[in-house]
Structure formats: structure tokens, C-alpha cells
C-alpha atoms as a PDB file:
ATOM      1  CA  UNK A   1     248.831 319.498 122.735  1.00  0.00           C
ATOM      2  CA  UNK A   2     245.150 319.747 122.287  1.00  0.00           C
ATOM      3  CA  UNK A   3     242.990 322.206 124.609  1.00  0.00           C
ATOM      4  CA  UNK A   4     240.962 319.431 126.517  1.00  0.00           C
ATOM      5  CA  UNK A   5     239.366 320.416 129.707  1.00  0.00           C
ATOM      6  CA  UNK A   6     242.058 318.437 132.217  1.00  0.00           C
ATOM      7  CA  UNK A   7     239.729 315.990 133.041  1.00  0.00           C
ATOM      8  CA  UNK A   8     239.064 314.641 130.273  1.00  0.00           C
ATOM      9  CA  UNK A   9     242.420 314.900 129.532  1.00  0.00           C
ATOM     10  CA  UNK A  10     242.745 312.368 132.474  1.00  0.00           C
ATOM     11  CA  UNK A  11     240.258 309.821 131.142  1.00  0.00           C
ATOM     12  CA  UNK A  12     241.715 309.915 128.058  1.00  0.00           C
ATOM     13  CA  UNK A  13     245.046 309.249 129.936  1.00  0.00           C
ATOM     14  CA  UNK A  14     243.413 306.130 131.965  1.00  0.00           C
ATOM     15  CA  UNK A  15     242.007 304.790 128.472  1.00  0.00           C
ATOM     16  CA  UNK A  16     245.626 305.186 126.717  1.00  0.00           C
ATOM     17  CA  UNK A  17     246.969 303.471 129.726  1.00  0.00           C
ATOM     18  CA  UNK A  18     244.680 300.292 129.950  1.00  0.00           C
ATOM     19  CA  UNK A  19     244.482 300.069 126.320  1.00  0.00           C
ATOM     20  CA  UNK A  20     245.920 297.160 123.886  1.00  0.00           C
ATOM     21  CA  UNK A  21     248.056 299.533 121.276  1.00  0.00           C
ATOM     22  CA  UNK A  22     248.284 296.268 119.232  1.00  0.00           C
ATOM     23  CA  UNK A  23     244.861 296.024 118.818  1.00  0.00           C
ATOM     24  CA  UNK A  24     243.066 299.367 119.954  1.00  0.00           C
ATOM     25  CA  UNK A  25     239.428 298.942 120.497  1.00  0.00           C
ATOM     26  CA  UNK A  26     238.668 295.963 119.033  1.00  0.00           C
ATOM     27  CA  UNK A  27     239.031 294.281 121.837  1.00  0.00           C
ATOM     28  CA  UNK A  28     235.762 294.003 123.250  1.00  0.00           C
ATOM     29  CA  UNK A  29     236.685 294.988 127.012  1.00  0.00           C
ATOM     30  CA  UNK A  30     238.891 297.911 125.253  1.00  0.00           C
ATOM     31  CA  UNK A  31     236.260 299.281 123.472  1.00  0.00           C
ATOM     32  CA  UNK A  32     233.814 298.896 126.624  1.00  0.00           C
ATOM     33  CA  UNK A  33     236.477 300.262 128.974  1.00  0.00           C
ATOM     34  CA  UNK A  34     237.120 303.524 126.540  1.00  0.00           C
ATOM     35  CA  UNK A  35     232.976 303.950 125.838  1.00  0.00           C
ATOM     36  CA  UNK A  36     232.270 303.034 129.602  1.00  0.00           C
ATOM     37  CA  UNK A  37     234.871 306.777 130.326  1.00  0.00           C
ATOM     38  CA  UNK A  38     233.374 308.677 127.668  1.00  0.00           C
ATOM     39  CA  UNK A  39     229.706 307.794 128.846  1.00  0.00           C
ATOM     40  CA  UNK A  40     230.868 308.933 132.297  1.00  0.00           C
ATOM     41  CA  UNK A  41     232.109 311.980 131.630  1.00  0.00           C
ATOM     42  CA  UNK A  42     229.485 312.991 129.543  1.00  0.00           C
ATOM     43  CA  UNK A  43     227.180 312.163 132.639  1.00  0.00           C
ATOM     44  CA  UNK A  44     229.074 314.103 134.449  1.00  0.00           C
ATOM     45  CA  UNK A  45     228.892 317.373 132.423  1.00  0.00           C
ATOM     46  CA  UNK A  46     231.858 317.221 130.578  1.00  0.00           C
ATOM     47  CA  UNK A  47     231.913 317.929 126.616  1.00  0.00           C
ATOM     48  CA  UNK A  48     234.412 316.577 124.397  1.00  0.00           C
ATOM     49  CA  UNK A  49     235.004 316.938 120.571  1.00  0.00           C
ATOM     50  CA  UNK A  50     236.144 313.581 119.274  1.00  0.00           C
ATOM     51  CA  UNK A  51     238.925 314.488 117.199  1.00  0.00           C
ATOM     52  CA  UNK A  52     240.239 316.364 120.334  1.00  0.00           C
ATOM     53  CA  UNK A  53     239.611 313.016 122.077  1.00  0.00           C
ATOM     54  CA  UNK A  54     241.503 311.223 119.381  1.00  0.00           C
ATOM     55  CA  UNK A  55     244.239 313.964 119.119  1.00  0.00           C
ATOM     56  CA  UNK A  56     245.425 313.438 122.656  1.00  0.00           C
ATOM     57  CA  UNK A  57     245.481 309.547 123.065  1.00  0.00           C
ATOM     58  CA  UNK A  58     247.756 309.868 119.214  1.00  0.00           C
ATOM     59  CA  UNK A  59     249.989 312.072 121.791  1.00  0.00           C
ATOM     60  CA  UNK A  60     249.977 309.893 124.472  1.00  0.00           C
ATOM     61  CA  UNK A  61     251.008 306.755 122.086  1.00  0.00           C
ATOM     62  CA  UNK A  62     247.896 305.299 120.426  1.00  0.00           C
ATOM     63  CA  UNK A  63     248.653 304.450 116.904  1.00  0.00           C
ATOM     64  CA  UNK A  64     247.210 306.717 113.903  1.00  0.00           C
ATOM     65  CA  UNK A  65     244.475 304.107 113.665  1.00  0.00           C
ATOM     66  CA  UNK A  66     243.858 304.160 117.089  1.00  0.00           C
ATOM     67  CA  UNK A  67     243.736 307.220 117.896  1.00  0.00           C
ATOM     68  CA  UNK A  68     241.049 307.783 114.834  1.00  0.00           C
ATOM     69  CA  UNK A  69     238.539 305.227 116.669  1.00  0.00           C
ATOM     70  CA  UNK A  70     239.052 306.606 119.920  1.00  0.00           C
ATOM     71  CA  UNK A  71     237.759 309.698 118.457  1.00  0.00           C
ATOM     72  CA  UNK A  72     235.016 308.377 116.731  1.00  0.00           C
ATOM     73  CA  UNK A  73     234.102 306.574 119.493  1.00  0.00           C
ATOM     74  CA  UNK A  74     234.059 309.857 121.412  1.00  0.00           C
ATOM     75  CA  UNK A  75     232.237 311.507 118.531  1.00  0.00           C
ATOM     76  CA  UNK A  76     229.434 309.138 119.295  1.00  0.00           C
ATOM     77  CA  UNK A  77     228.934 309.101 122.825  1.00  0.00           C
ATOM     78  CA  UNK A  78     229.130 313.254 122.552  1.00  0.00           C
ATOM     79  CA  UNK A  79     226.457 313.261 119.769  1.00  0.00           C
ATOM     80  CA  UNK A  80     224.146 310.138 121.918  1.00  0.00           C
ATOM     81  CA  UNK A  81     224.838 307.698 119.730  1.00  0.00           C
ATOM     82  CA  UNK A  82     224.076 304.178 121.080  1.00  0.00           C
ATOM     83  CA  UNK A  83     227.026 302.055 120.676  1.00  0.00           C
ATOM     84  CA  UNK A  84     226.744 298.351 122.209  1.00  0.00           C
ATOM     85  CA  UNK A  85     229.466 297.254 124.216  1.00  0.00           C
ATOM     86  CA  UNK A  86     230.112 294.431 126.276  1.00  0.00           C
ATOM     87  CA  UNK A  87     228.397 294.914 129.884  1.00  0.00           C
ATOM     88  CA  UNK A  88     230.811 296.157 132.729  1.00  0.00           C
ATOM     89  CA  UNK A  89     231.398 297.731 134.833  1.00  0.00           C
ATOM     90  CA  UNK A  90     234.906 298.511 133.756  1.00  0.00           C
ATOM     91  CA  UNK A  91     235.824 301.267 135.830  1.00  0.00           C
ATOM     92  CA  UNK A  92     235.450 302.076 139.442  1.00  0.00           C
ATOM     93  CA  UNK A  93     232.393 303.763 140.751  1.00  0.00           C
ATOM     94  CA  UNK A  94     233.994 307.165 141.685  1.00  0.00           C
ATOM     95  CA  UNK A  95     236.395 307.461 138.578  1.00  0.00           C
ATOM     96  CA  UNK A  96     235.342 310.771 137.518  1.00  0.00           C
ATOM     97  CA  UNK A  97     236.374 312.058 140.999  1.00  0.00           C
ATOM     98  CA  UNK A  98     239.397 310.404 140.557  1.00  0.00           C
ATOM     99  CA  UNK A  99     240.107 312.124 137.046  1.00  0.00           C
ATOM    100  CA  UNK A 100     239.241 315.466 138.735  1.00  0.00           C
ATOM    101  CA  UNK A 101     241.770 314.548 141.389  1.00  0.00           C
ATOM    102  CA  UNK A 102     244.536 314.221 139.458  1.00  0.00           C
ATOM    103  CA  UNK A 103     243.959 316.801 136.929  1.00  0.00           C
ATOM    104  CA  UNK A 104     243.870 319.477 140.302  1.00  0.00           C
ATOM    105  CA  UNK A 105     247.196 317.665 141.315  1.00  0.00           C
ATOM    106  CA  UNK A 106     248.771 318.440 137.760  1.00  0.00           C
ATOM    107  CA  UNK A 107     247.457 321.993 137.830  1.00  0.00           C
ATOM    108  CA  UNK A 108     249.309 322.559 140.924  1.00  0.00           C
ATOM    109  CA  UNK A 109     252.686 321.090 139.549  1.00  0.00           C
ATOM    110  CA  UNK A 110     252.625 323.701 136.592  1.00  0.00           C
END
């Protein structure tokens, strides 16, 4: 398993999770969903190495491919690279306090 701060590690699980694994991010909303988390956390403070990004949603179940544009996707919002999307929202408002939710609830069932 990669070393990704736990929540990010959540996001990552929420993308995986609402995903197409058919067609990965080529799907407009899929793309704008998976940018839309990355953006967020990033806002929030978090850093992220793409291929760490990528890494984890391969081990979670995204295909090769997949998992290679999730992480260049992530690569790009980490480095401020603009990268149009369809508009959203596509997550709630407070899904970063969500992710850090969980990611205390899994620390506490290890």
C-alpha cells in the first residue's frame, strides 16, 4: 500500500467508488468528480504525489489505465495546472471533513 496521508487516502477511496471502471475519466462528470476532490484537498492543505494518487485507486480496483490518469490528473492539480472540467458541484460542501472523519474512524479500528 502506498504511504498517503489517510485523507487523501479517503478521497481517493470516494473517487474509486463513484467512478465508471469501464470508462475511467473520460466521462465528463468522472473526470469533474475526481478533479473537483483533488482541487479540494489541495485547498485544504493536503499534498499529494500523483503516482501515489494513481497507485492507490490501481489498489482499490481502477484498471492500469485508470489508475495512470487518475494520477496524472492528480499530478496536475498538485503542480496548478488548469484542467477544464465540466462545472459542478460534484461533491458536497463539507467533503473534506467528511474524508477526515472517516480516516480518524479507520485509525481507531487499527
Amino acid at each position: 500500500m502506498t504511504d498517503l496521508d489517510p485523507v487523501v487516502a479517503q478521497a481517493v477511496r470516494t473517487i474509486v467508488l463513484t467512478v465508471n471502471r469501464e470508462t475511467a475519466f473520460s466521462h465528463p462528470i468522472d473526470k469533474g468528480r475526481a478533479v473537483e476532490a483533488l482541487r479540494r484537498l489541495k485547498a485544504a492543505g493536503y499534498t499529494f504525489e500523483g503516482w501515489e494518487v494513481g497507485q492507490r485507486g490501481r489498489e482499490l480496483g481502477l484498471t492500469e489505465s485508470g489508475g495512470i490518469e487518475l494520477g496524472e490528473l492528480a499530478a496536475k492539480v498538485a503542480h496548478g495546472v488548469t484542467i477544464r472540467t465540466e462545472p459542478g458541484p460534484w461533491l458536497r460542501e463539507d467533503i473534506v471533513e467528511t474524508w477526515r472523519t472517516a480516516a480518524l474512524q479507520d485509525s481507531q479500528n487499527t
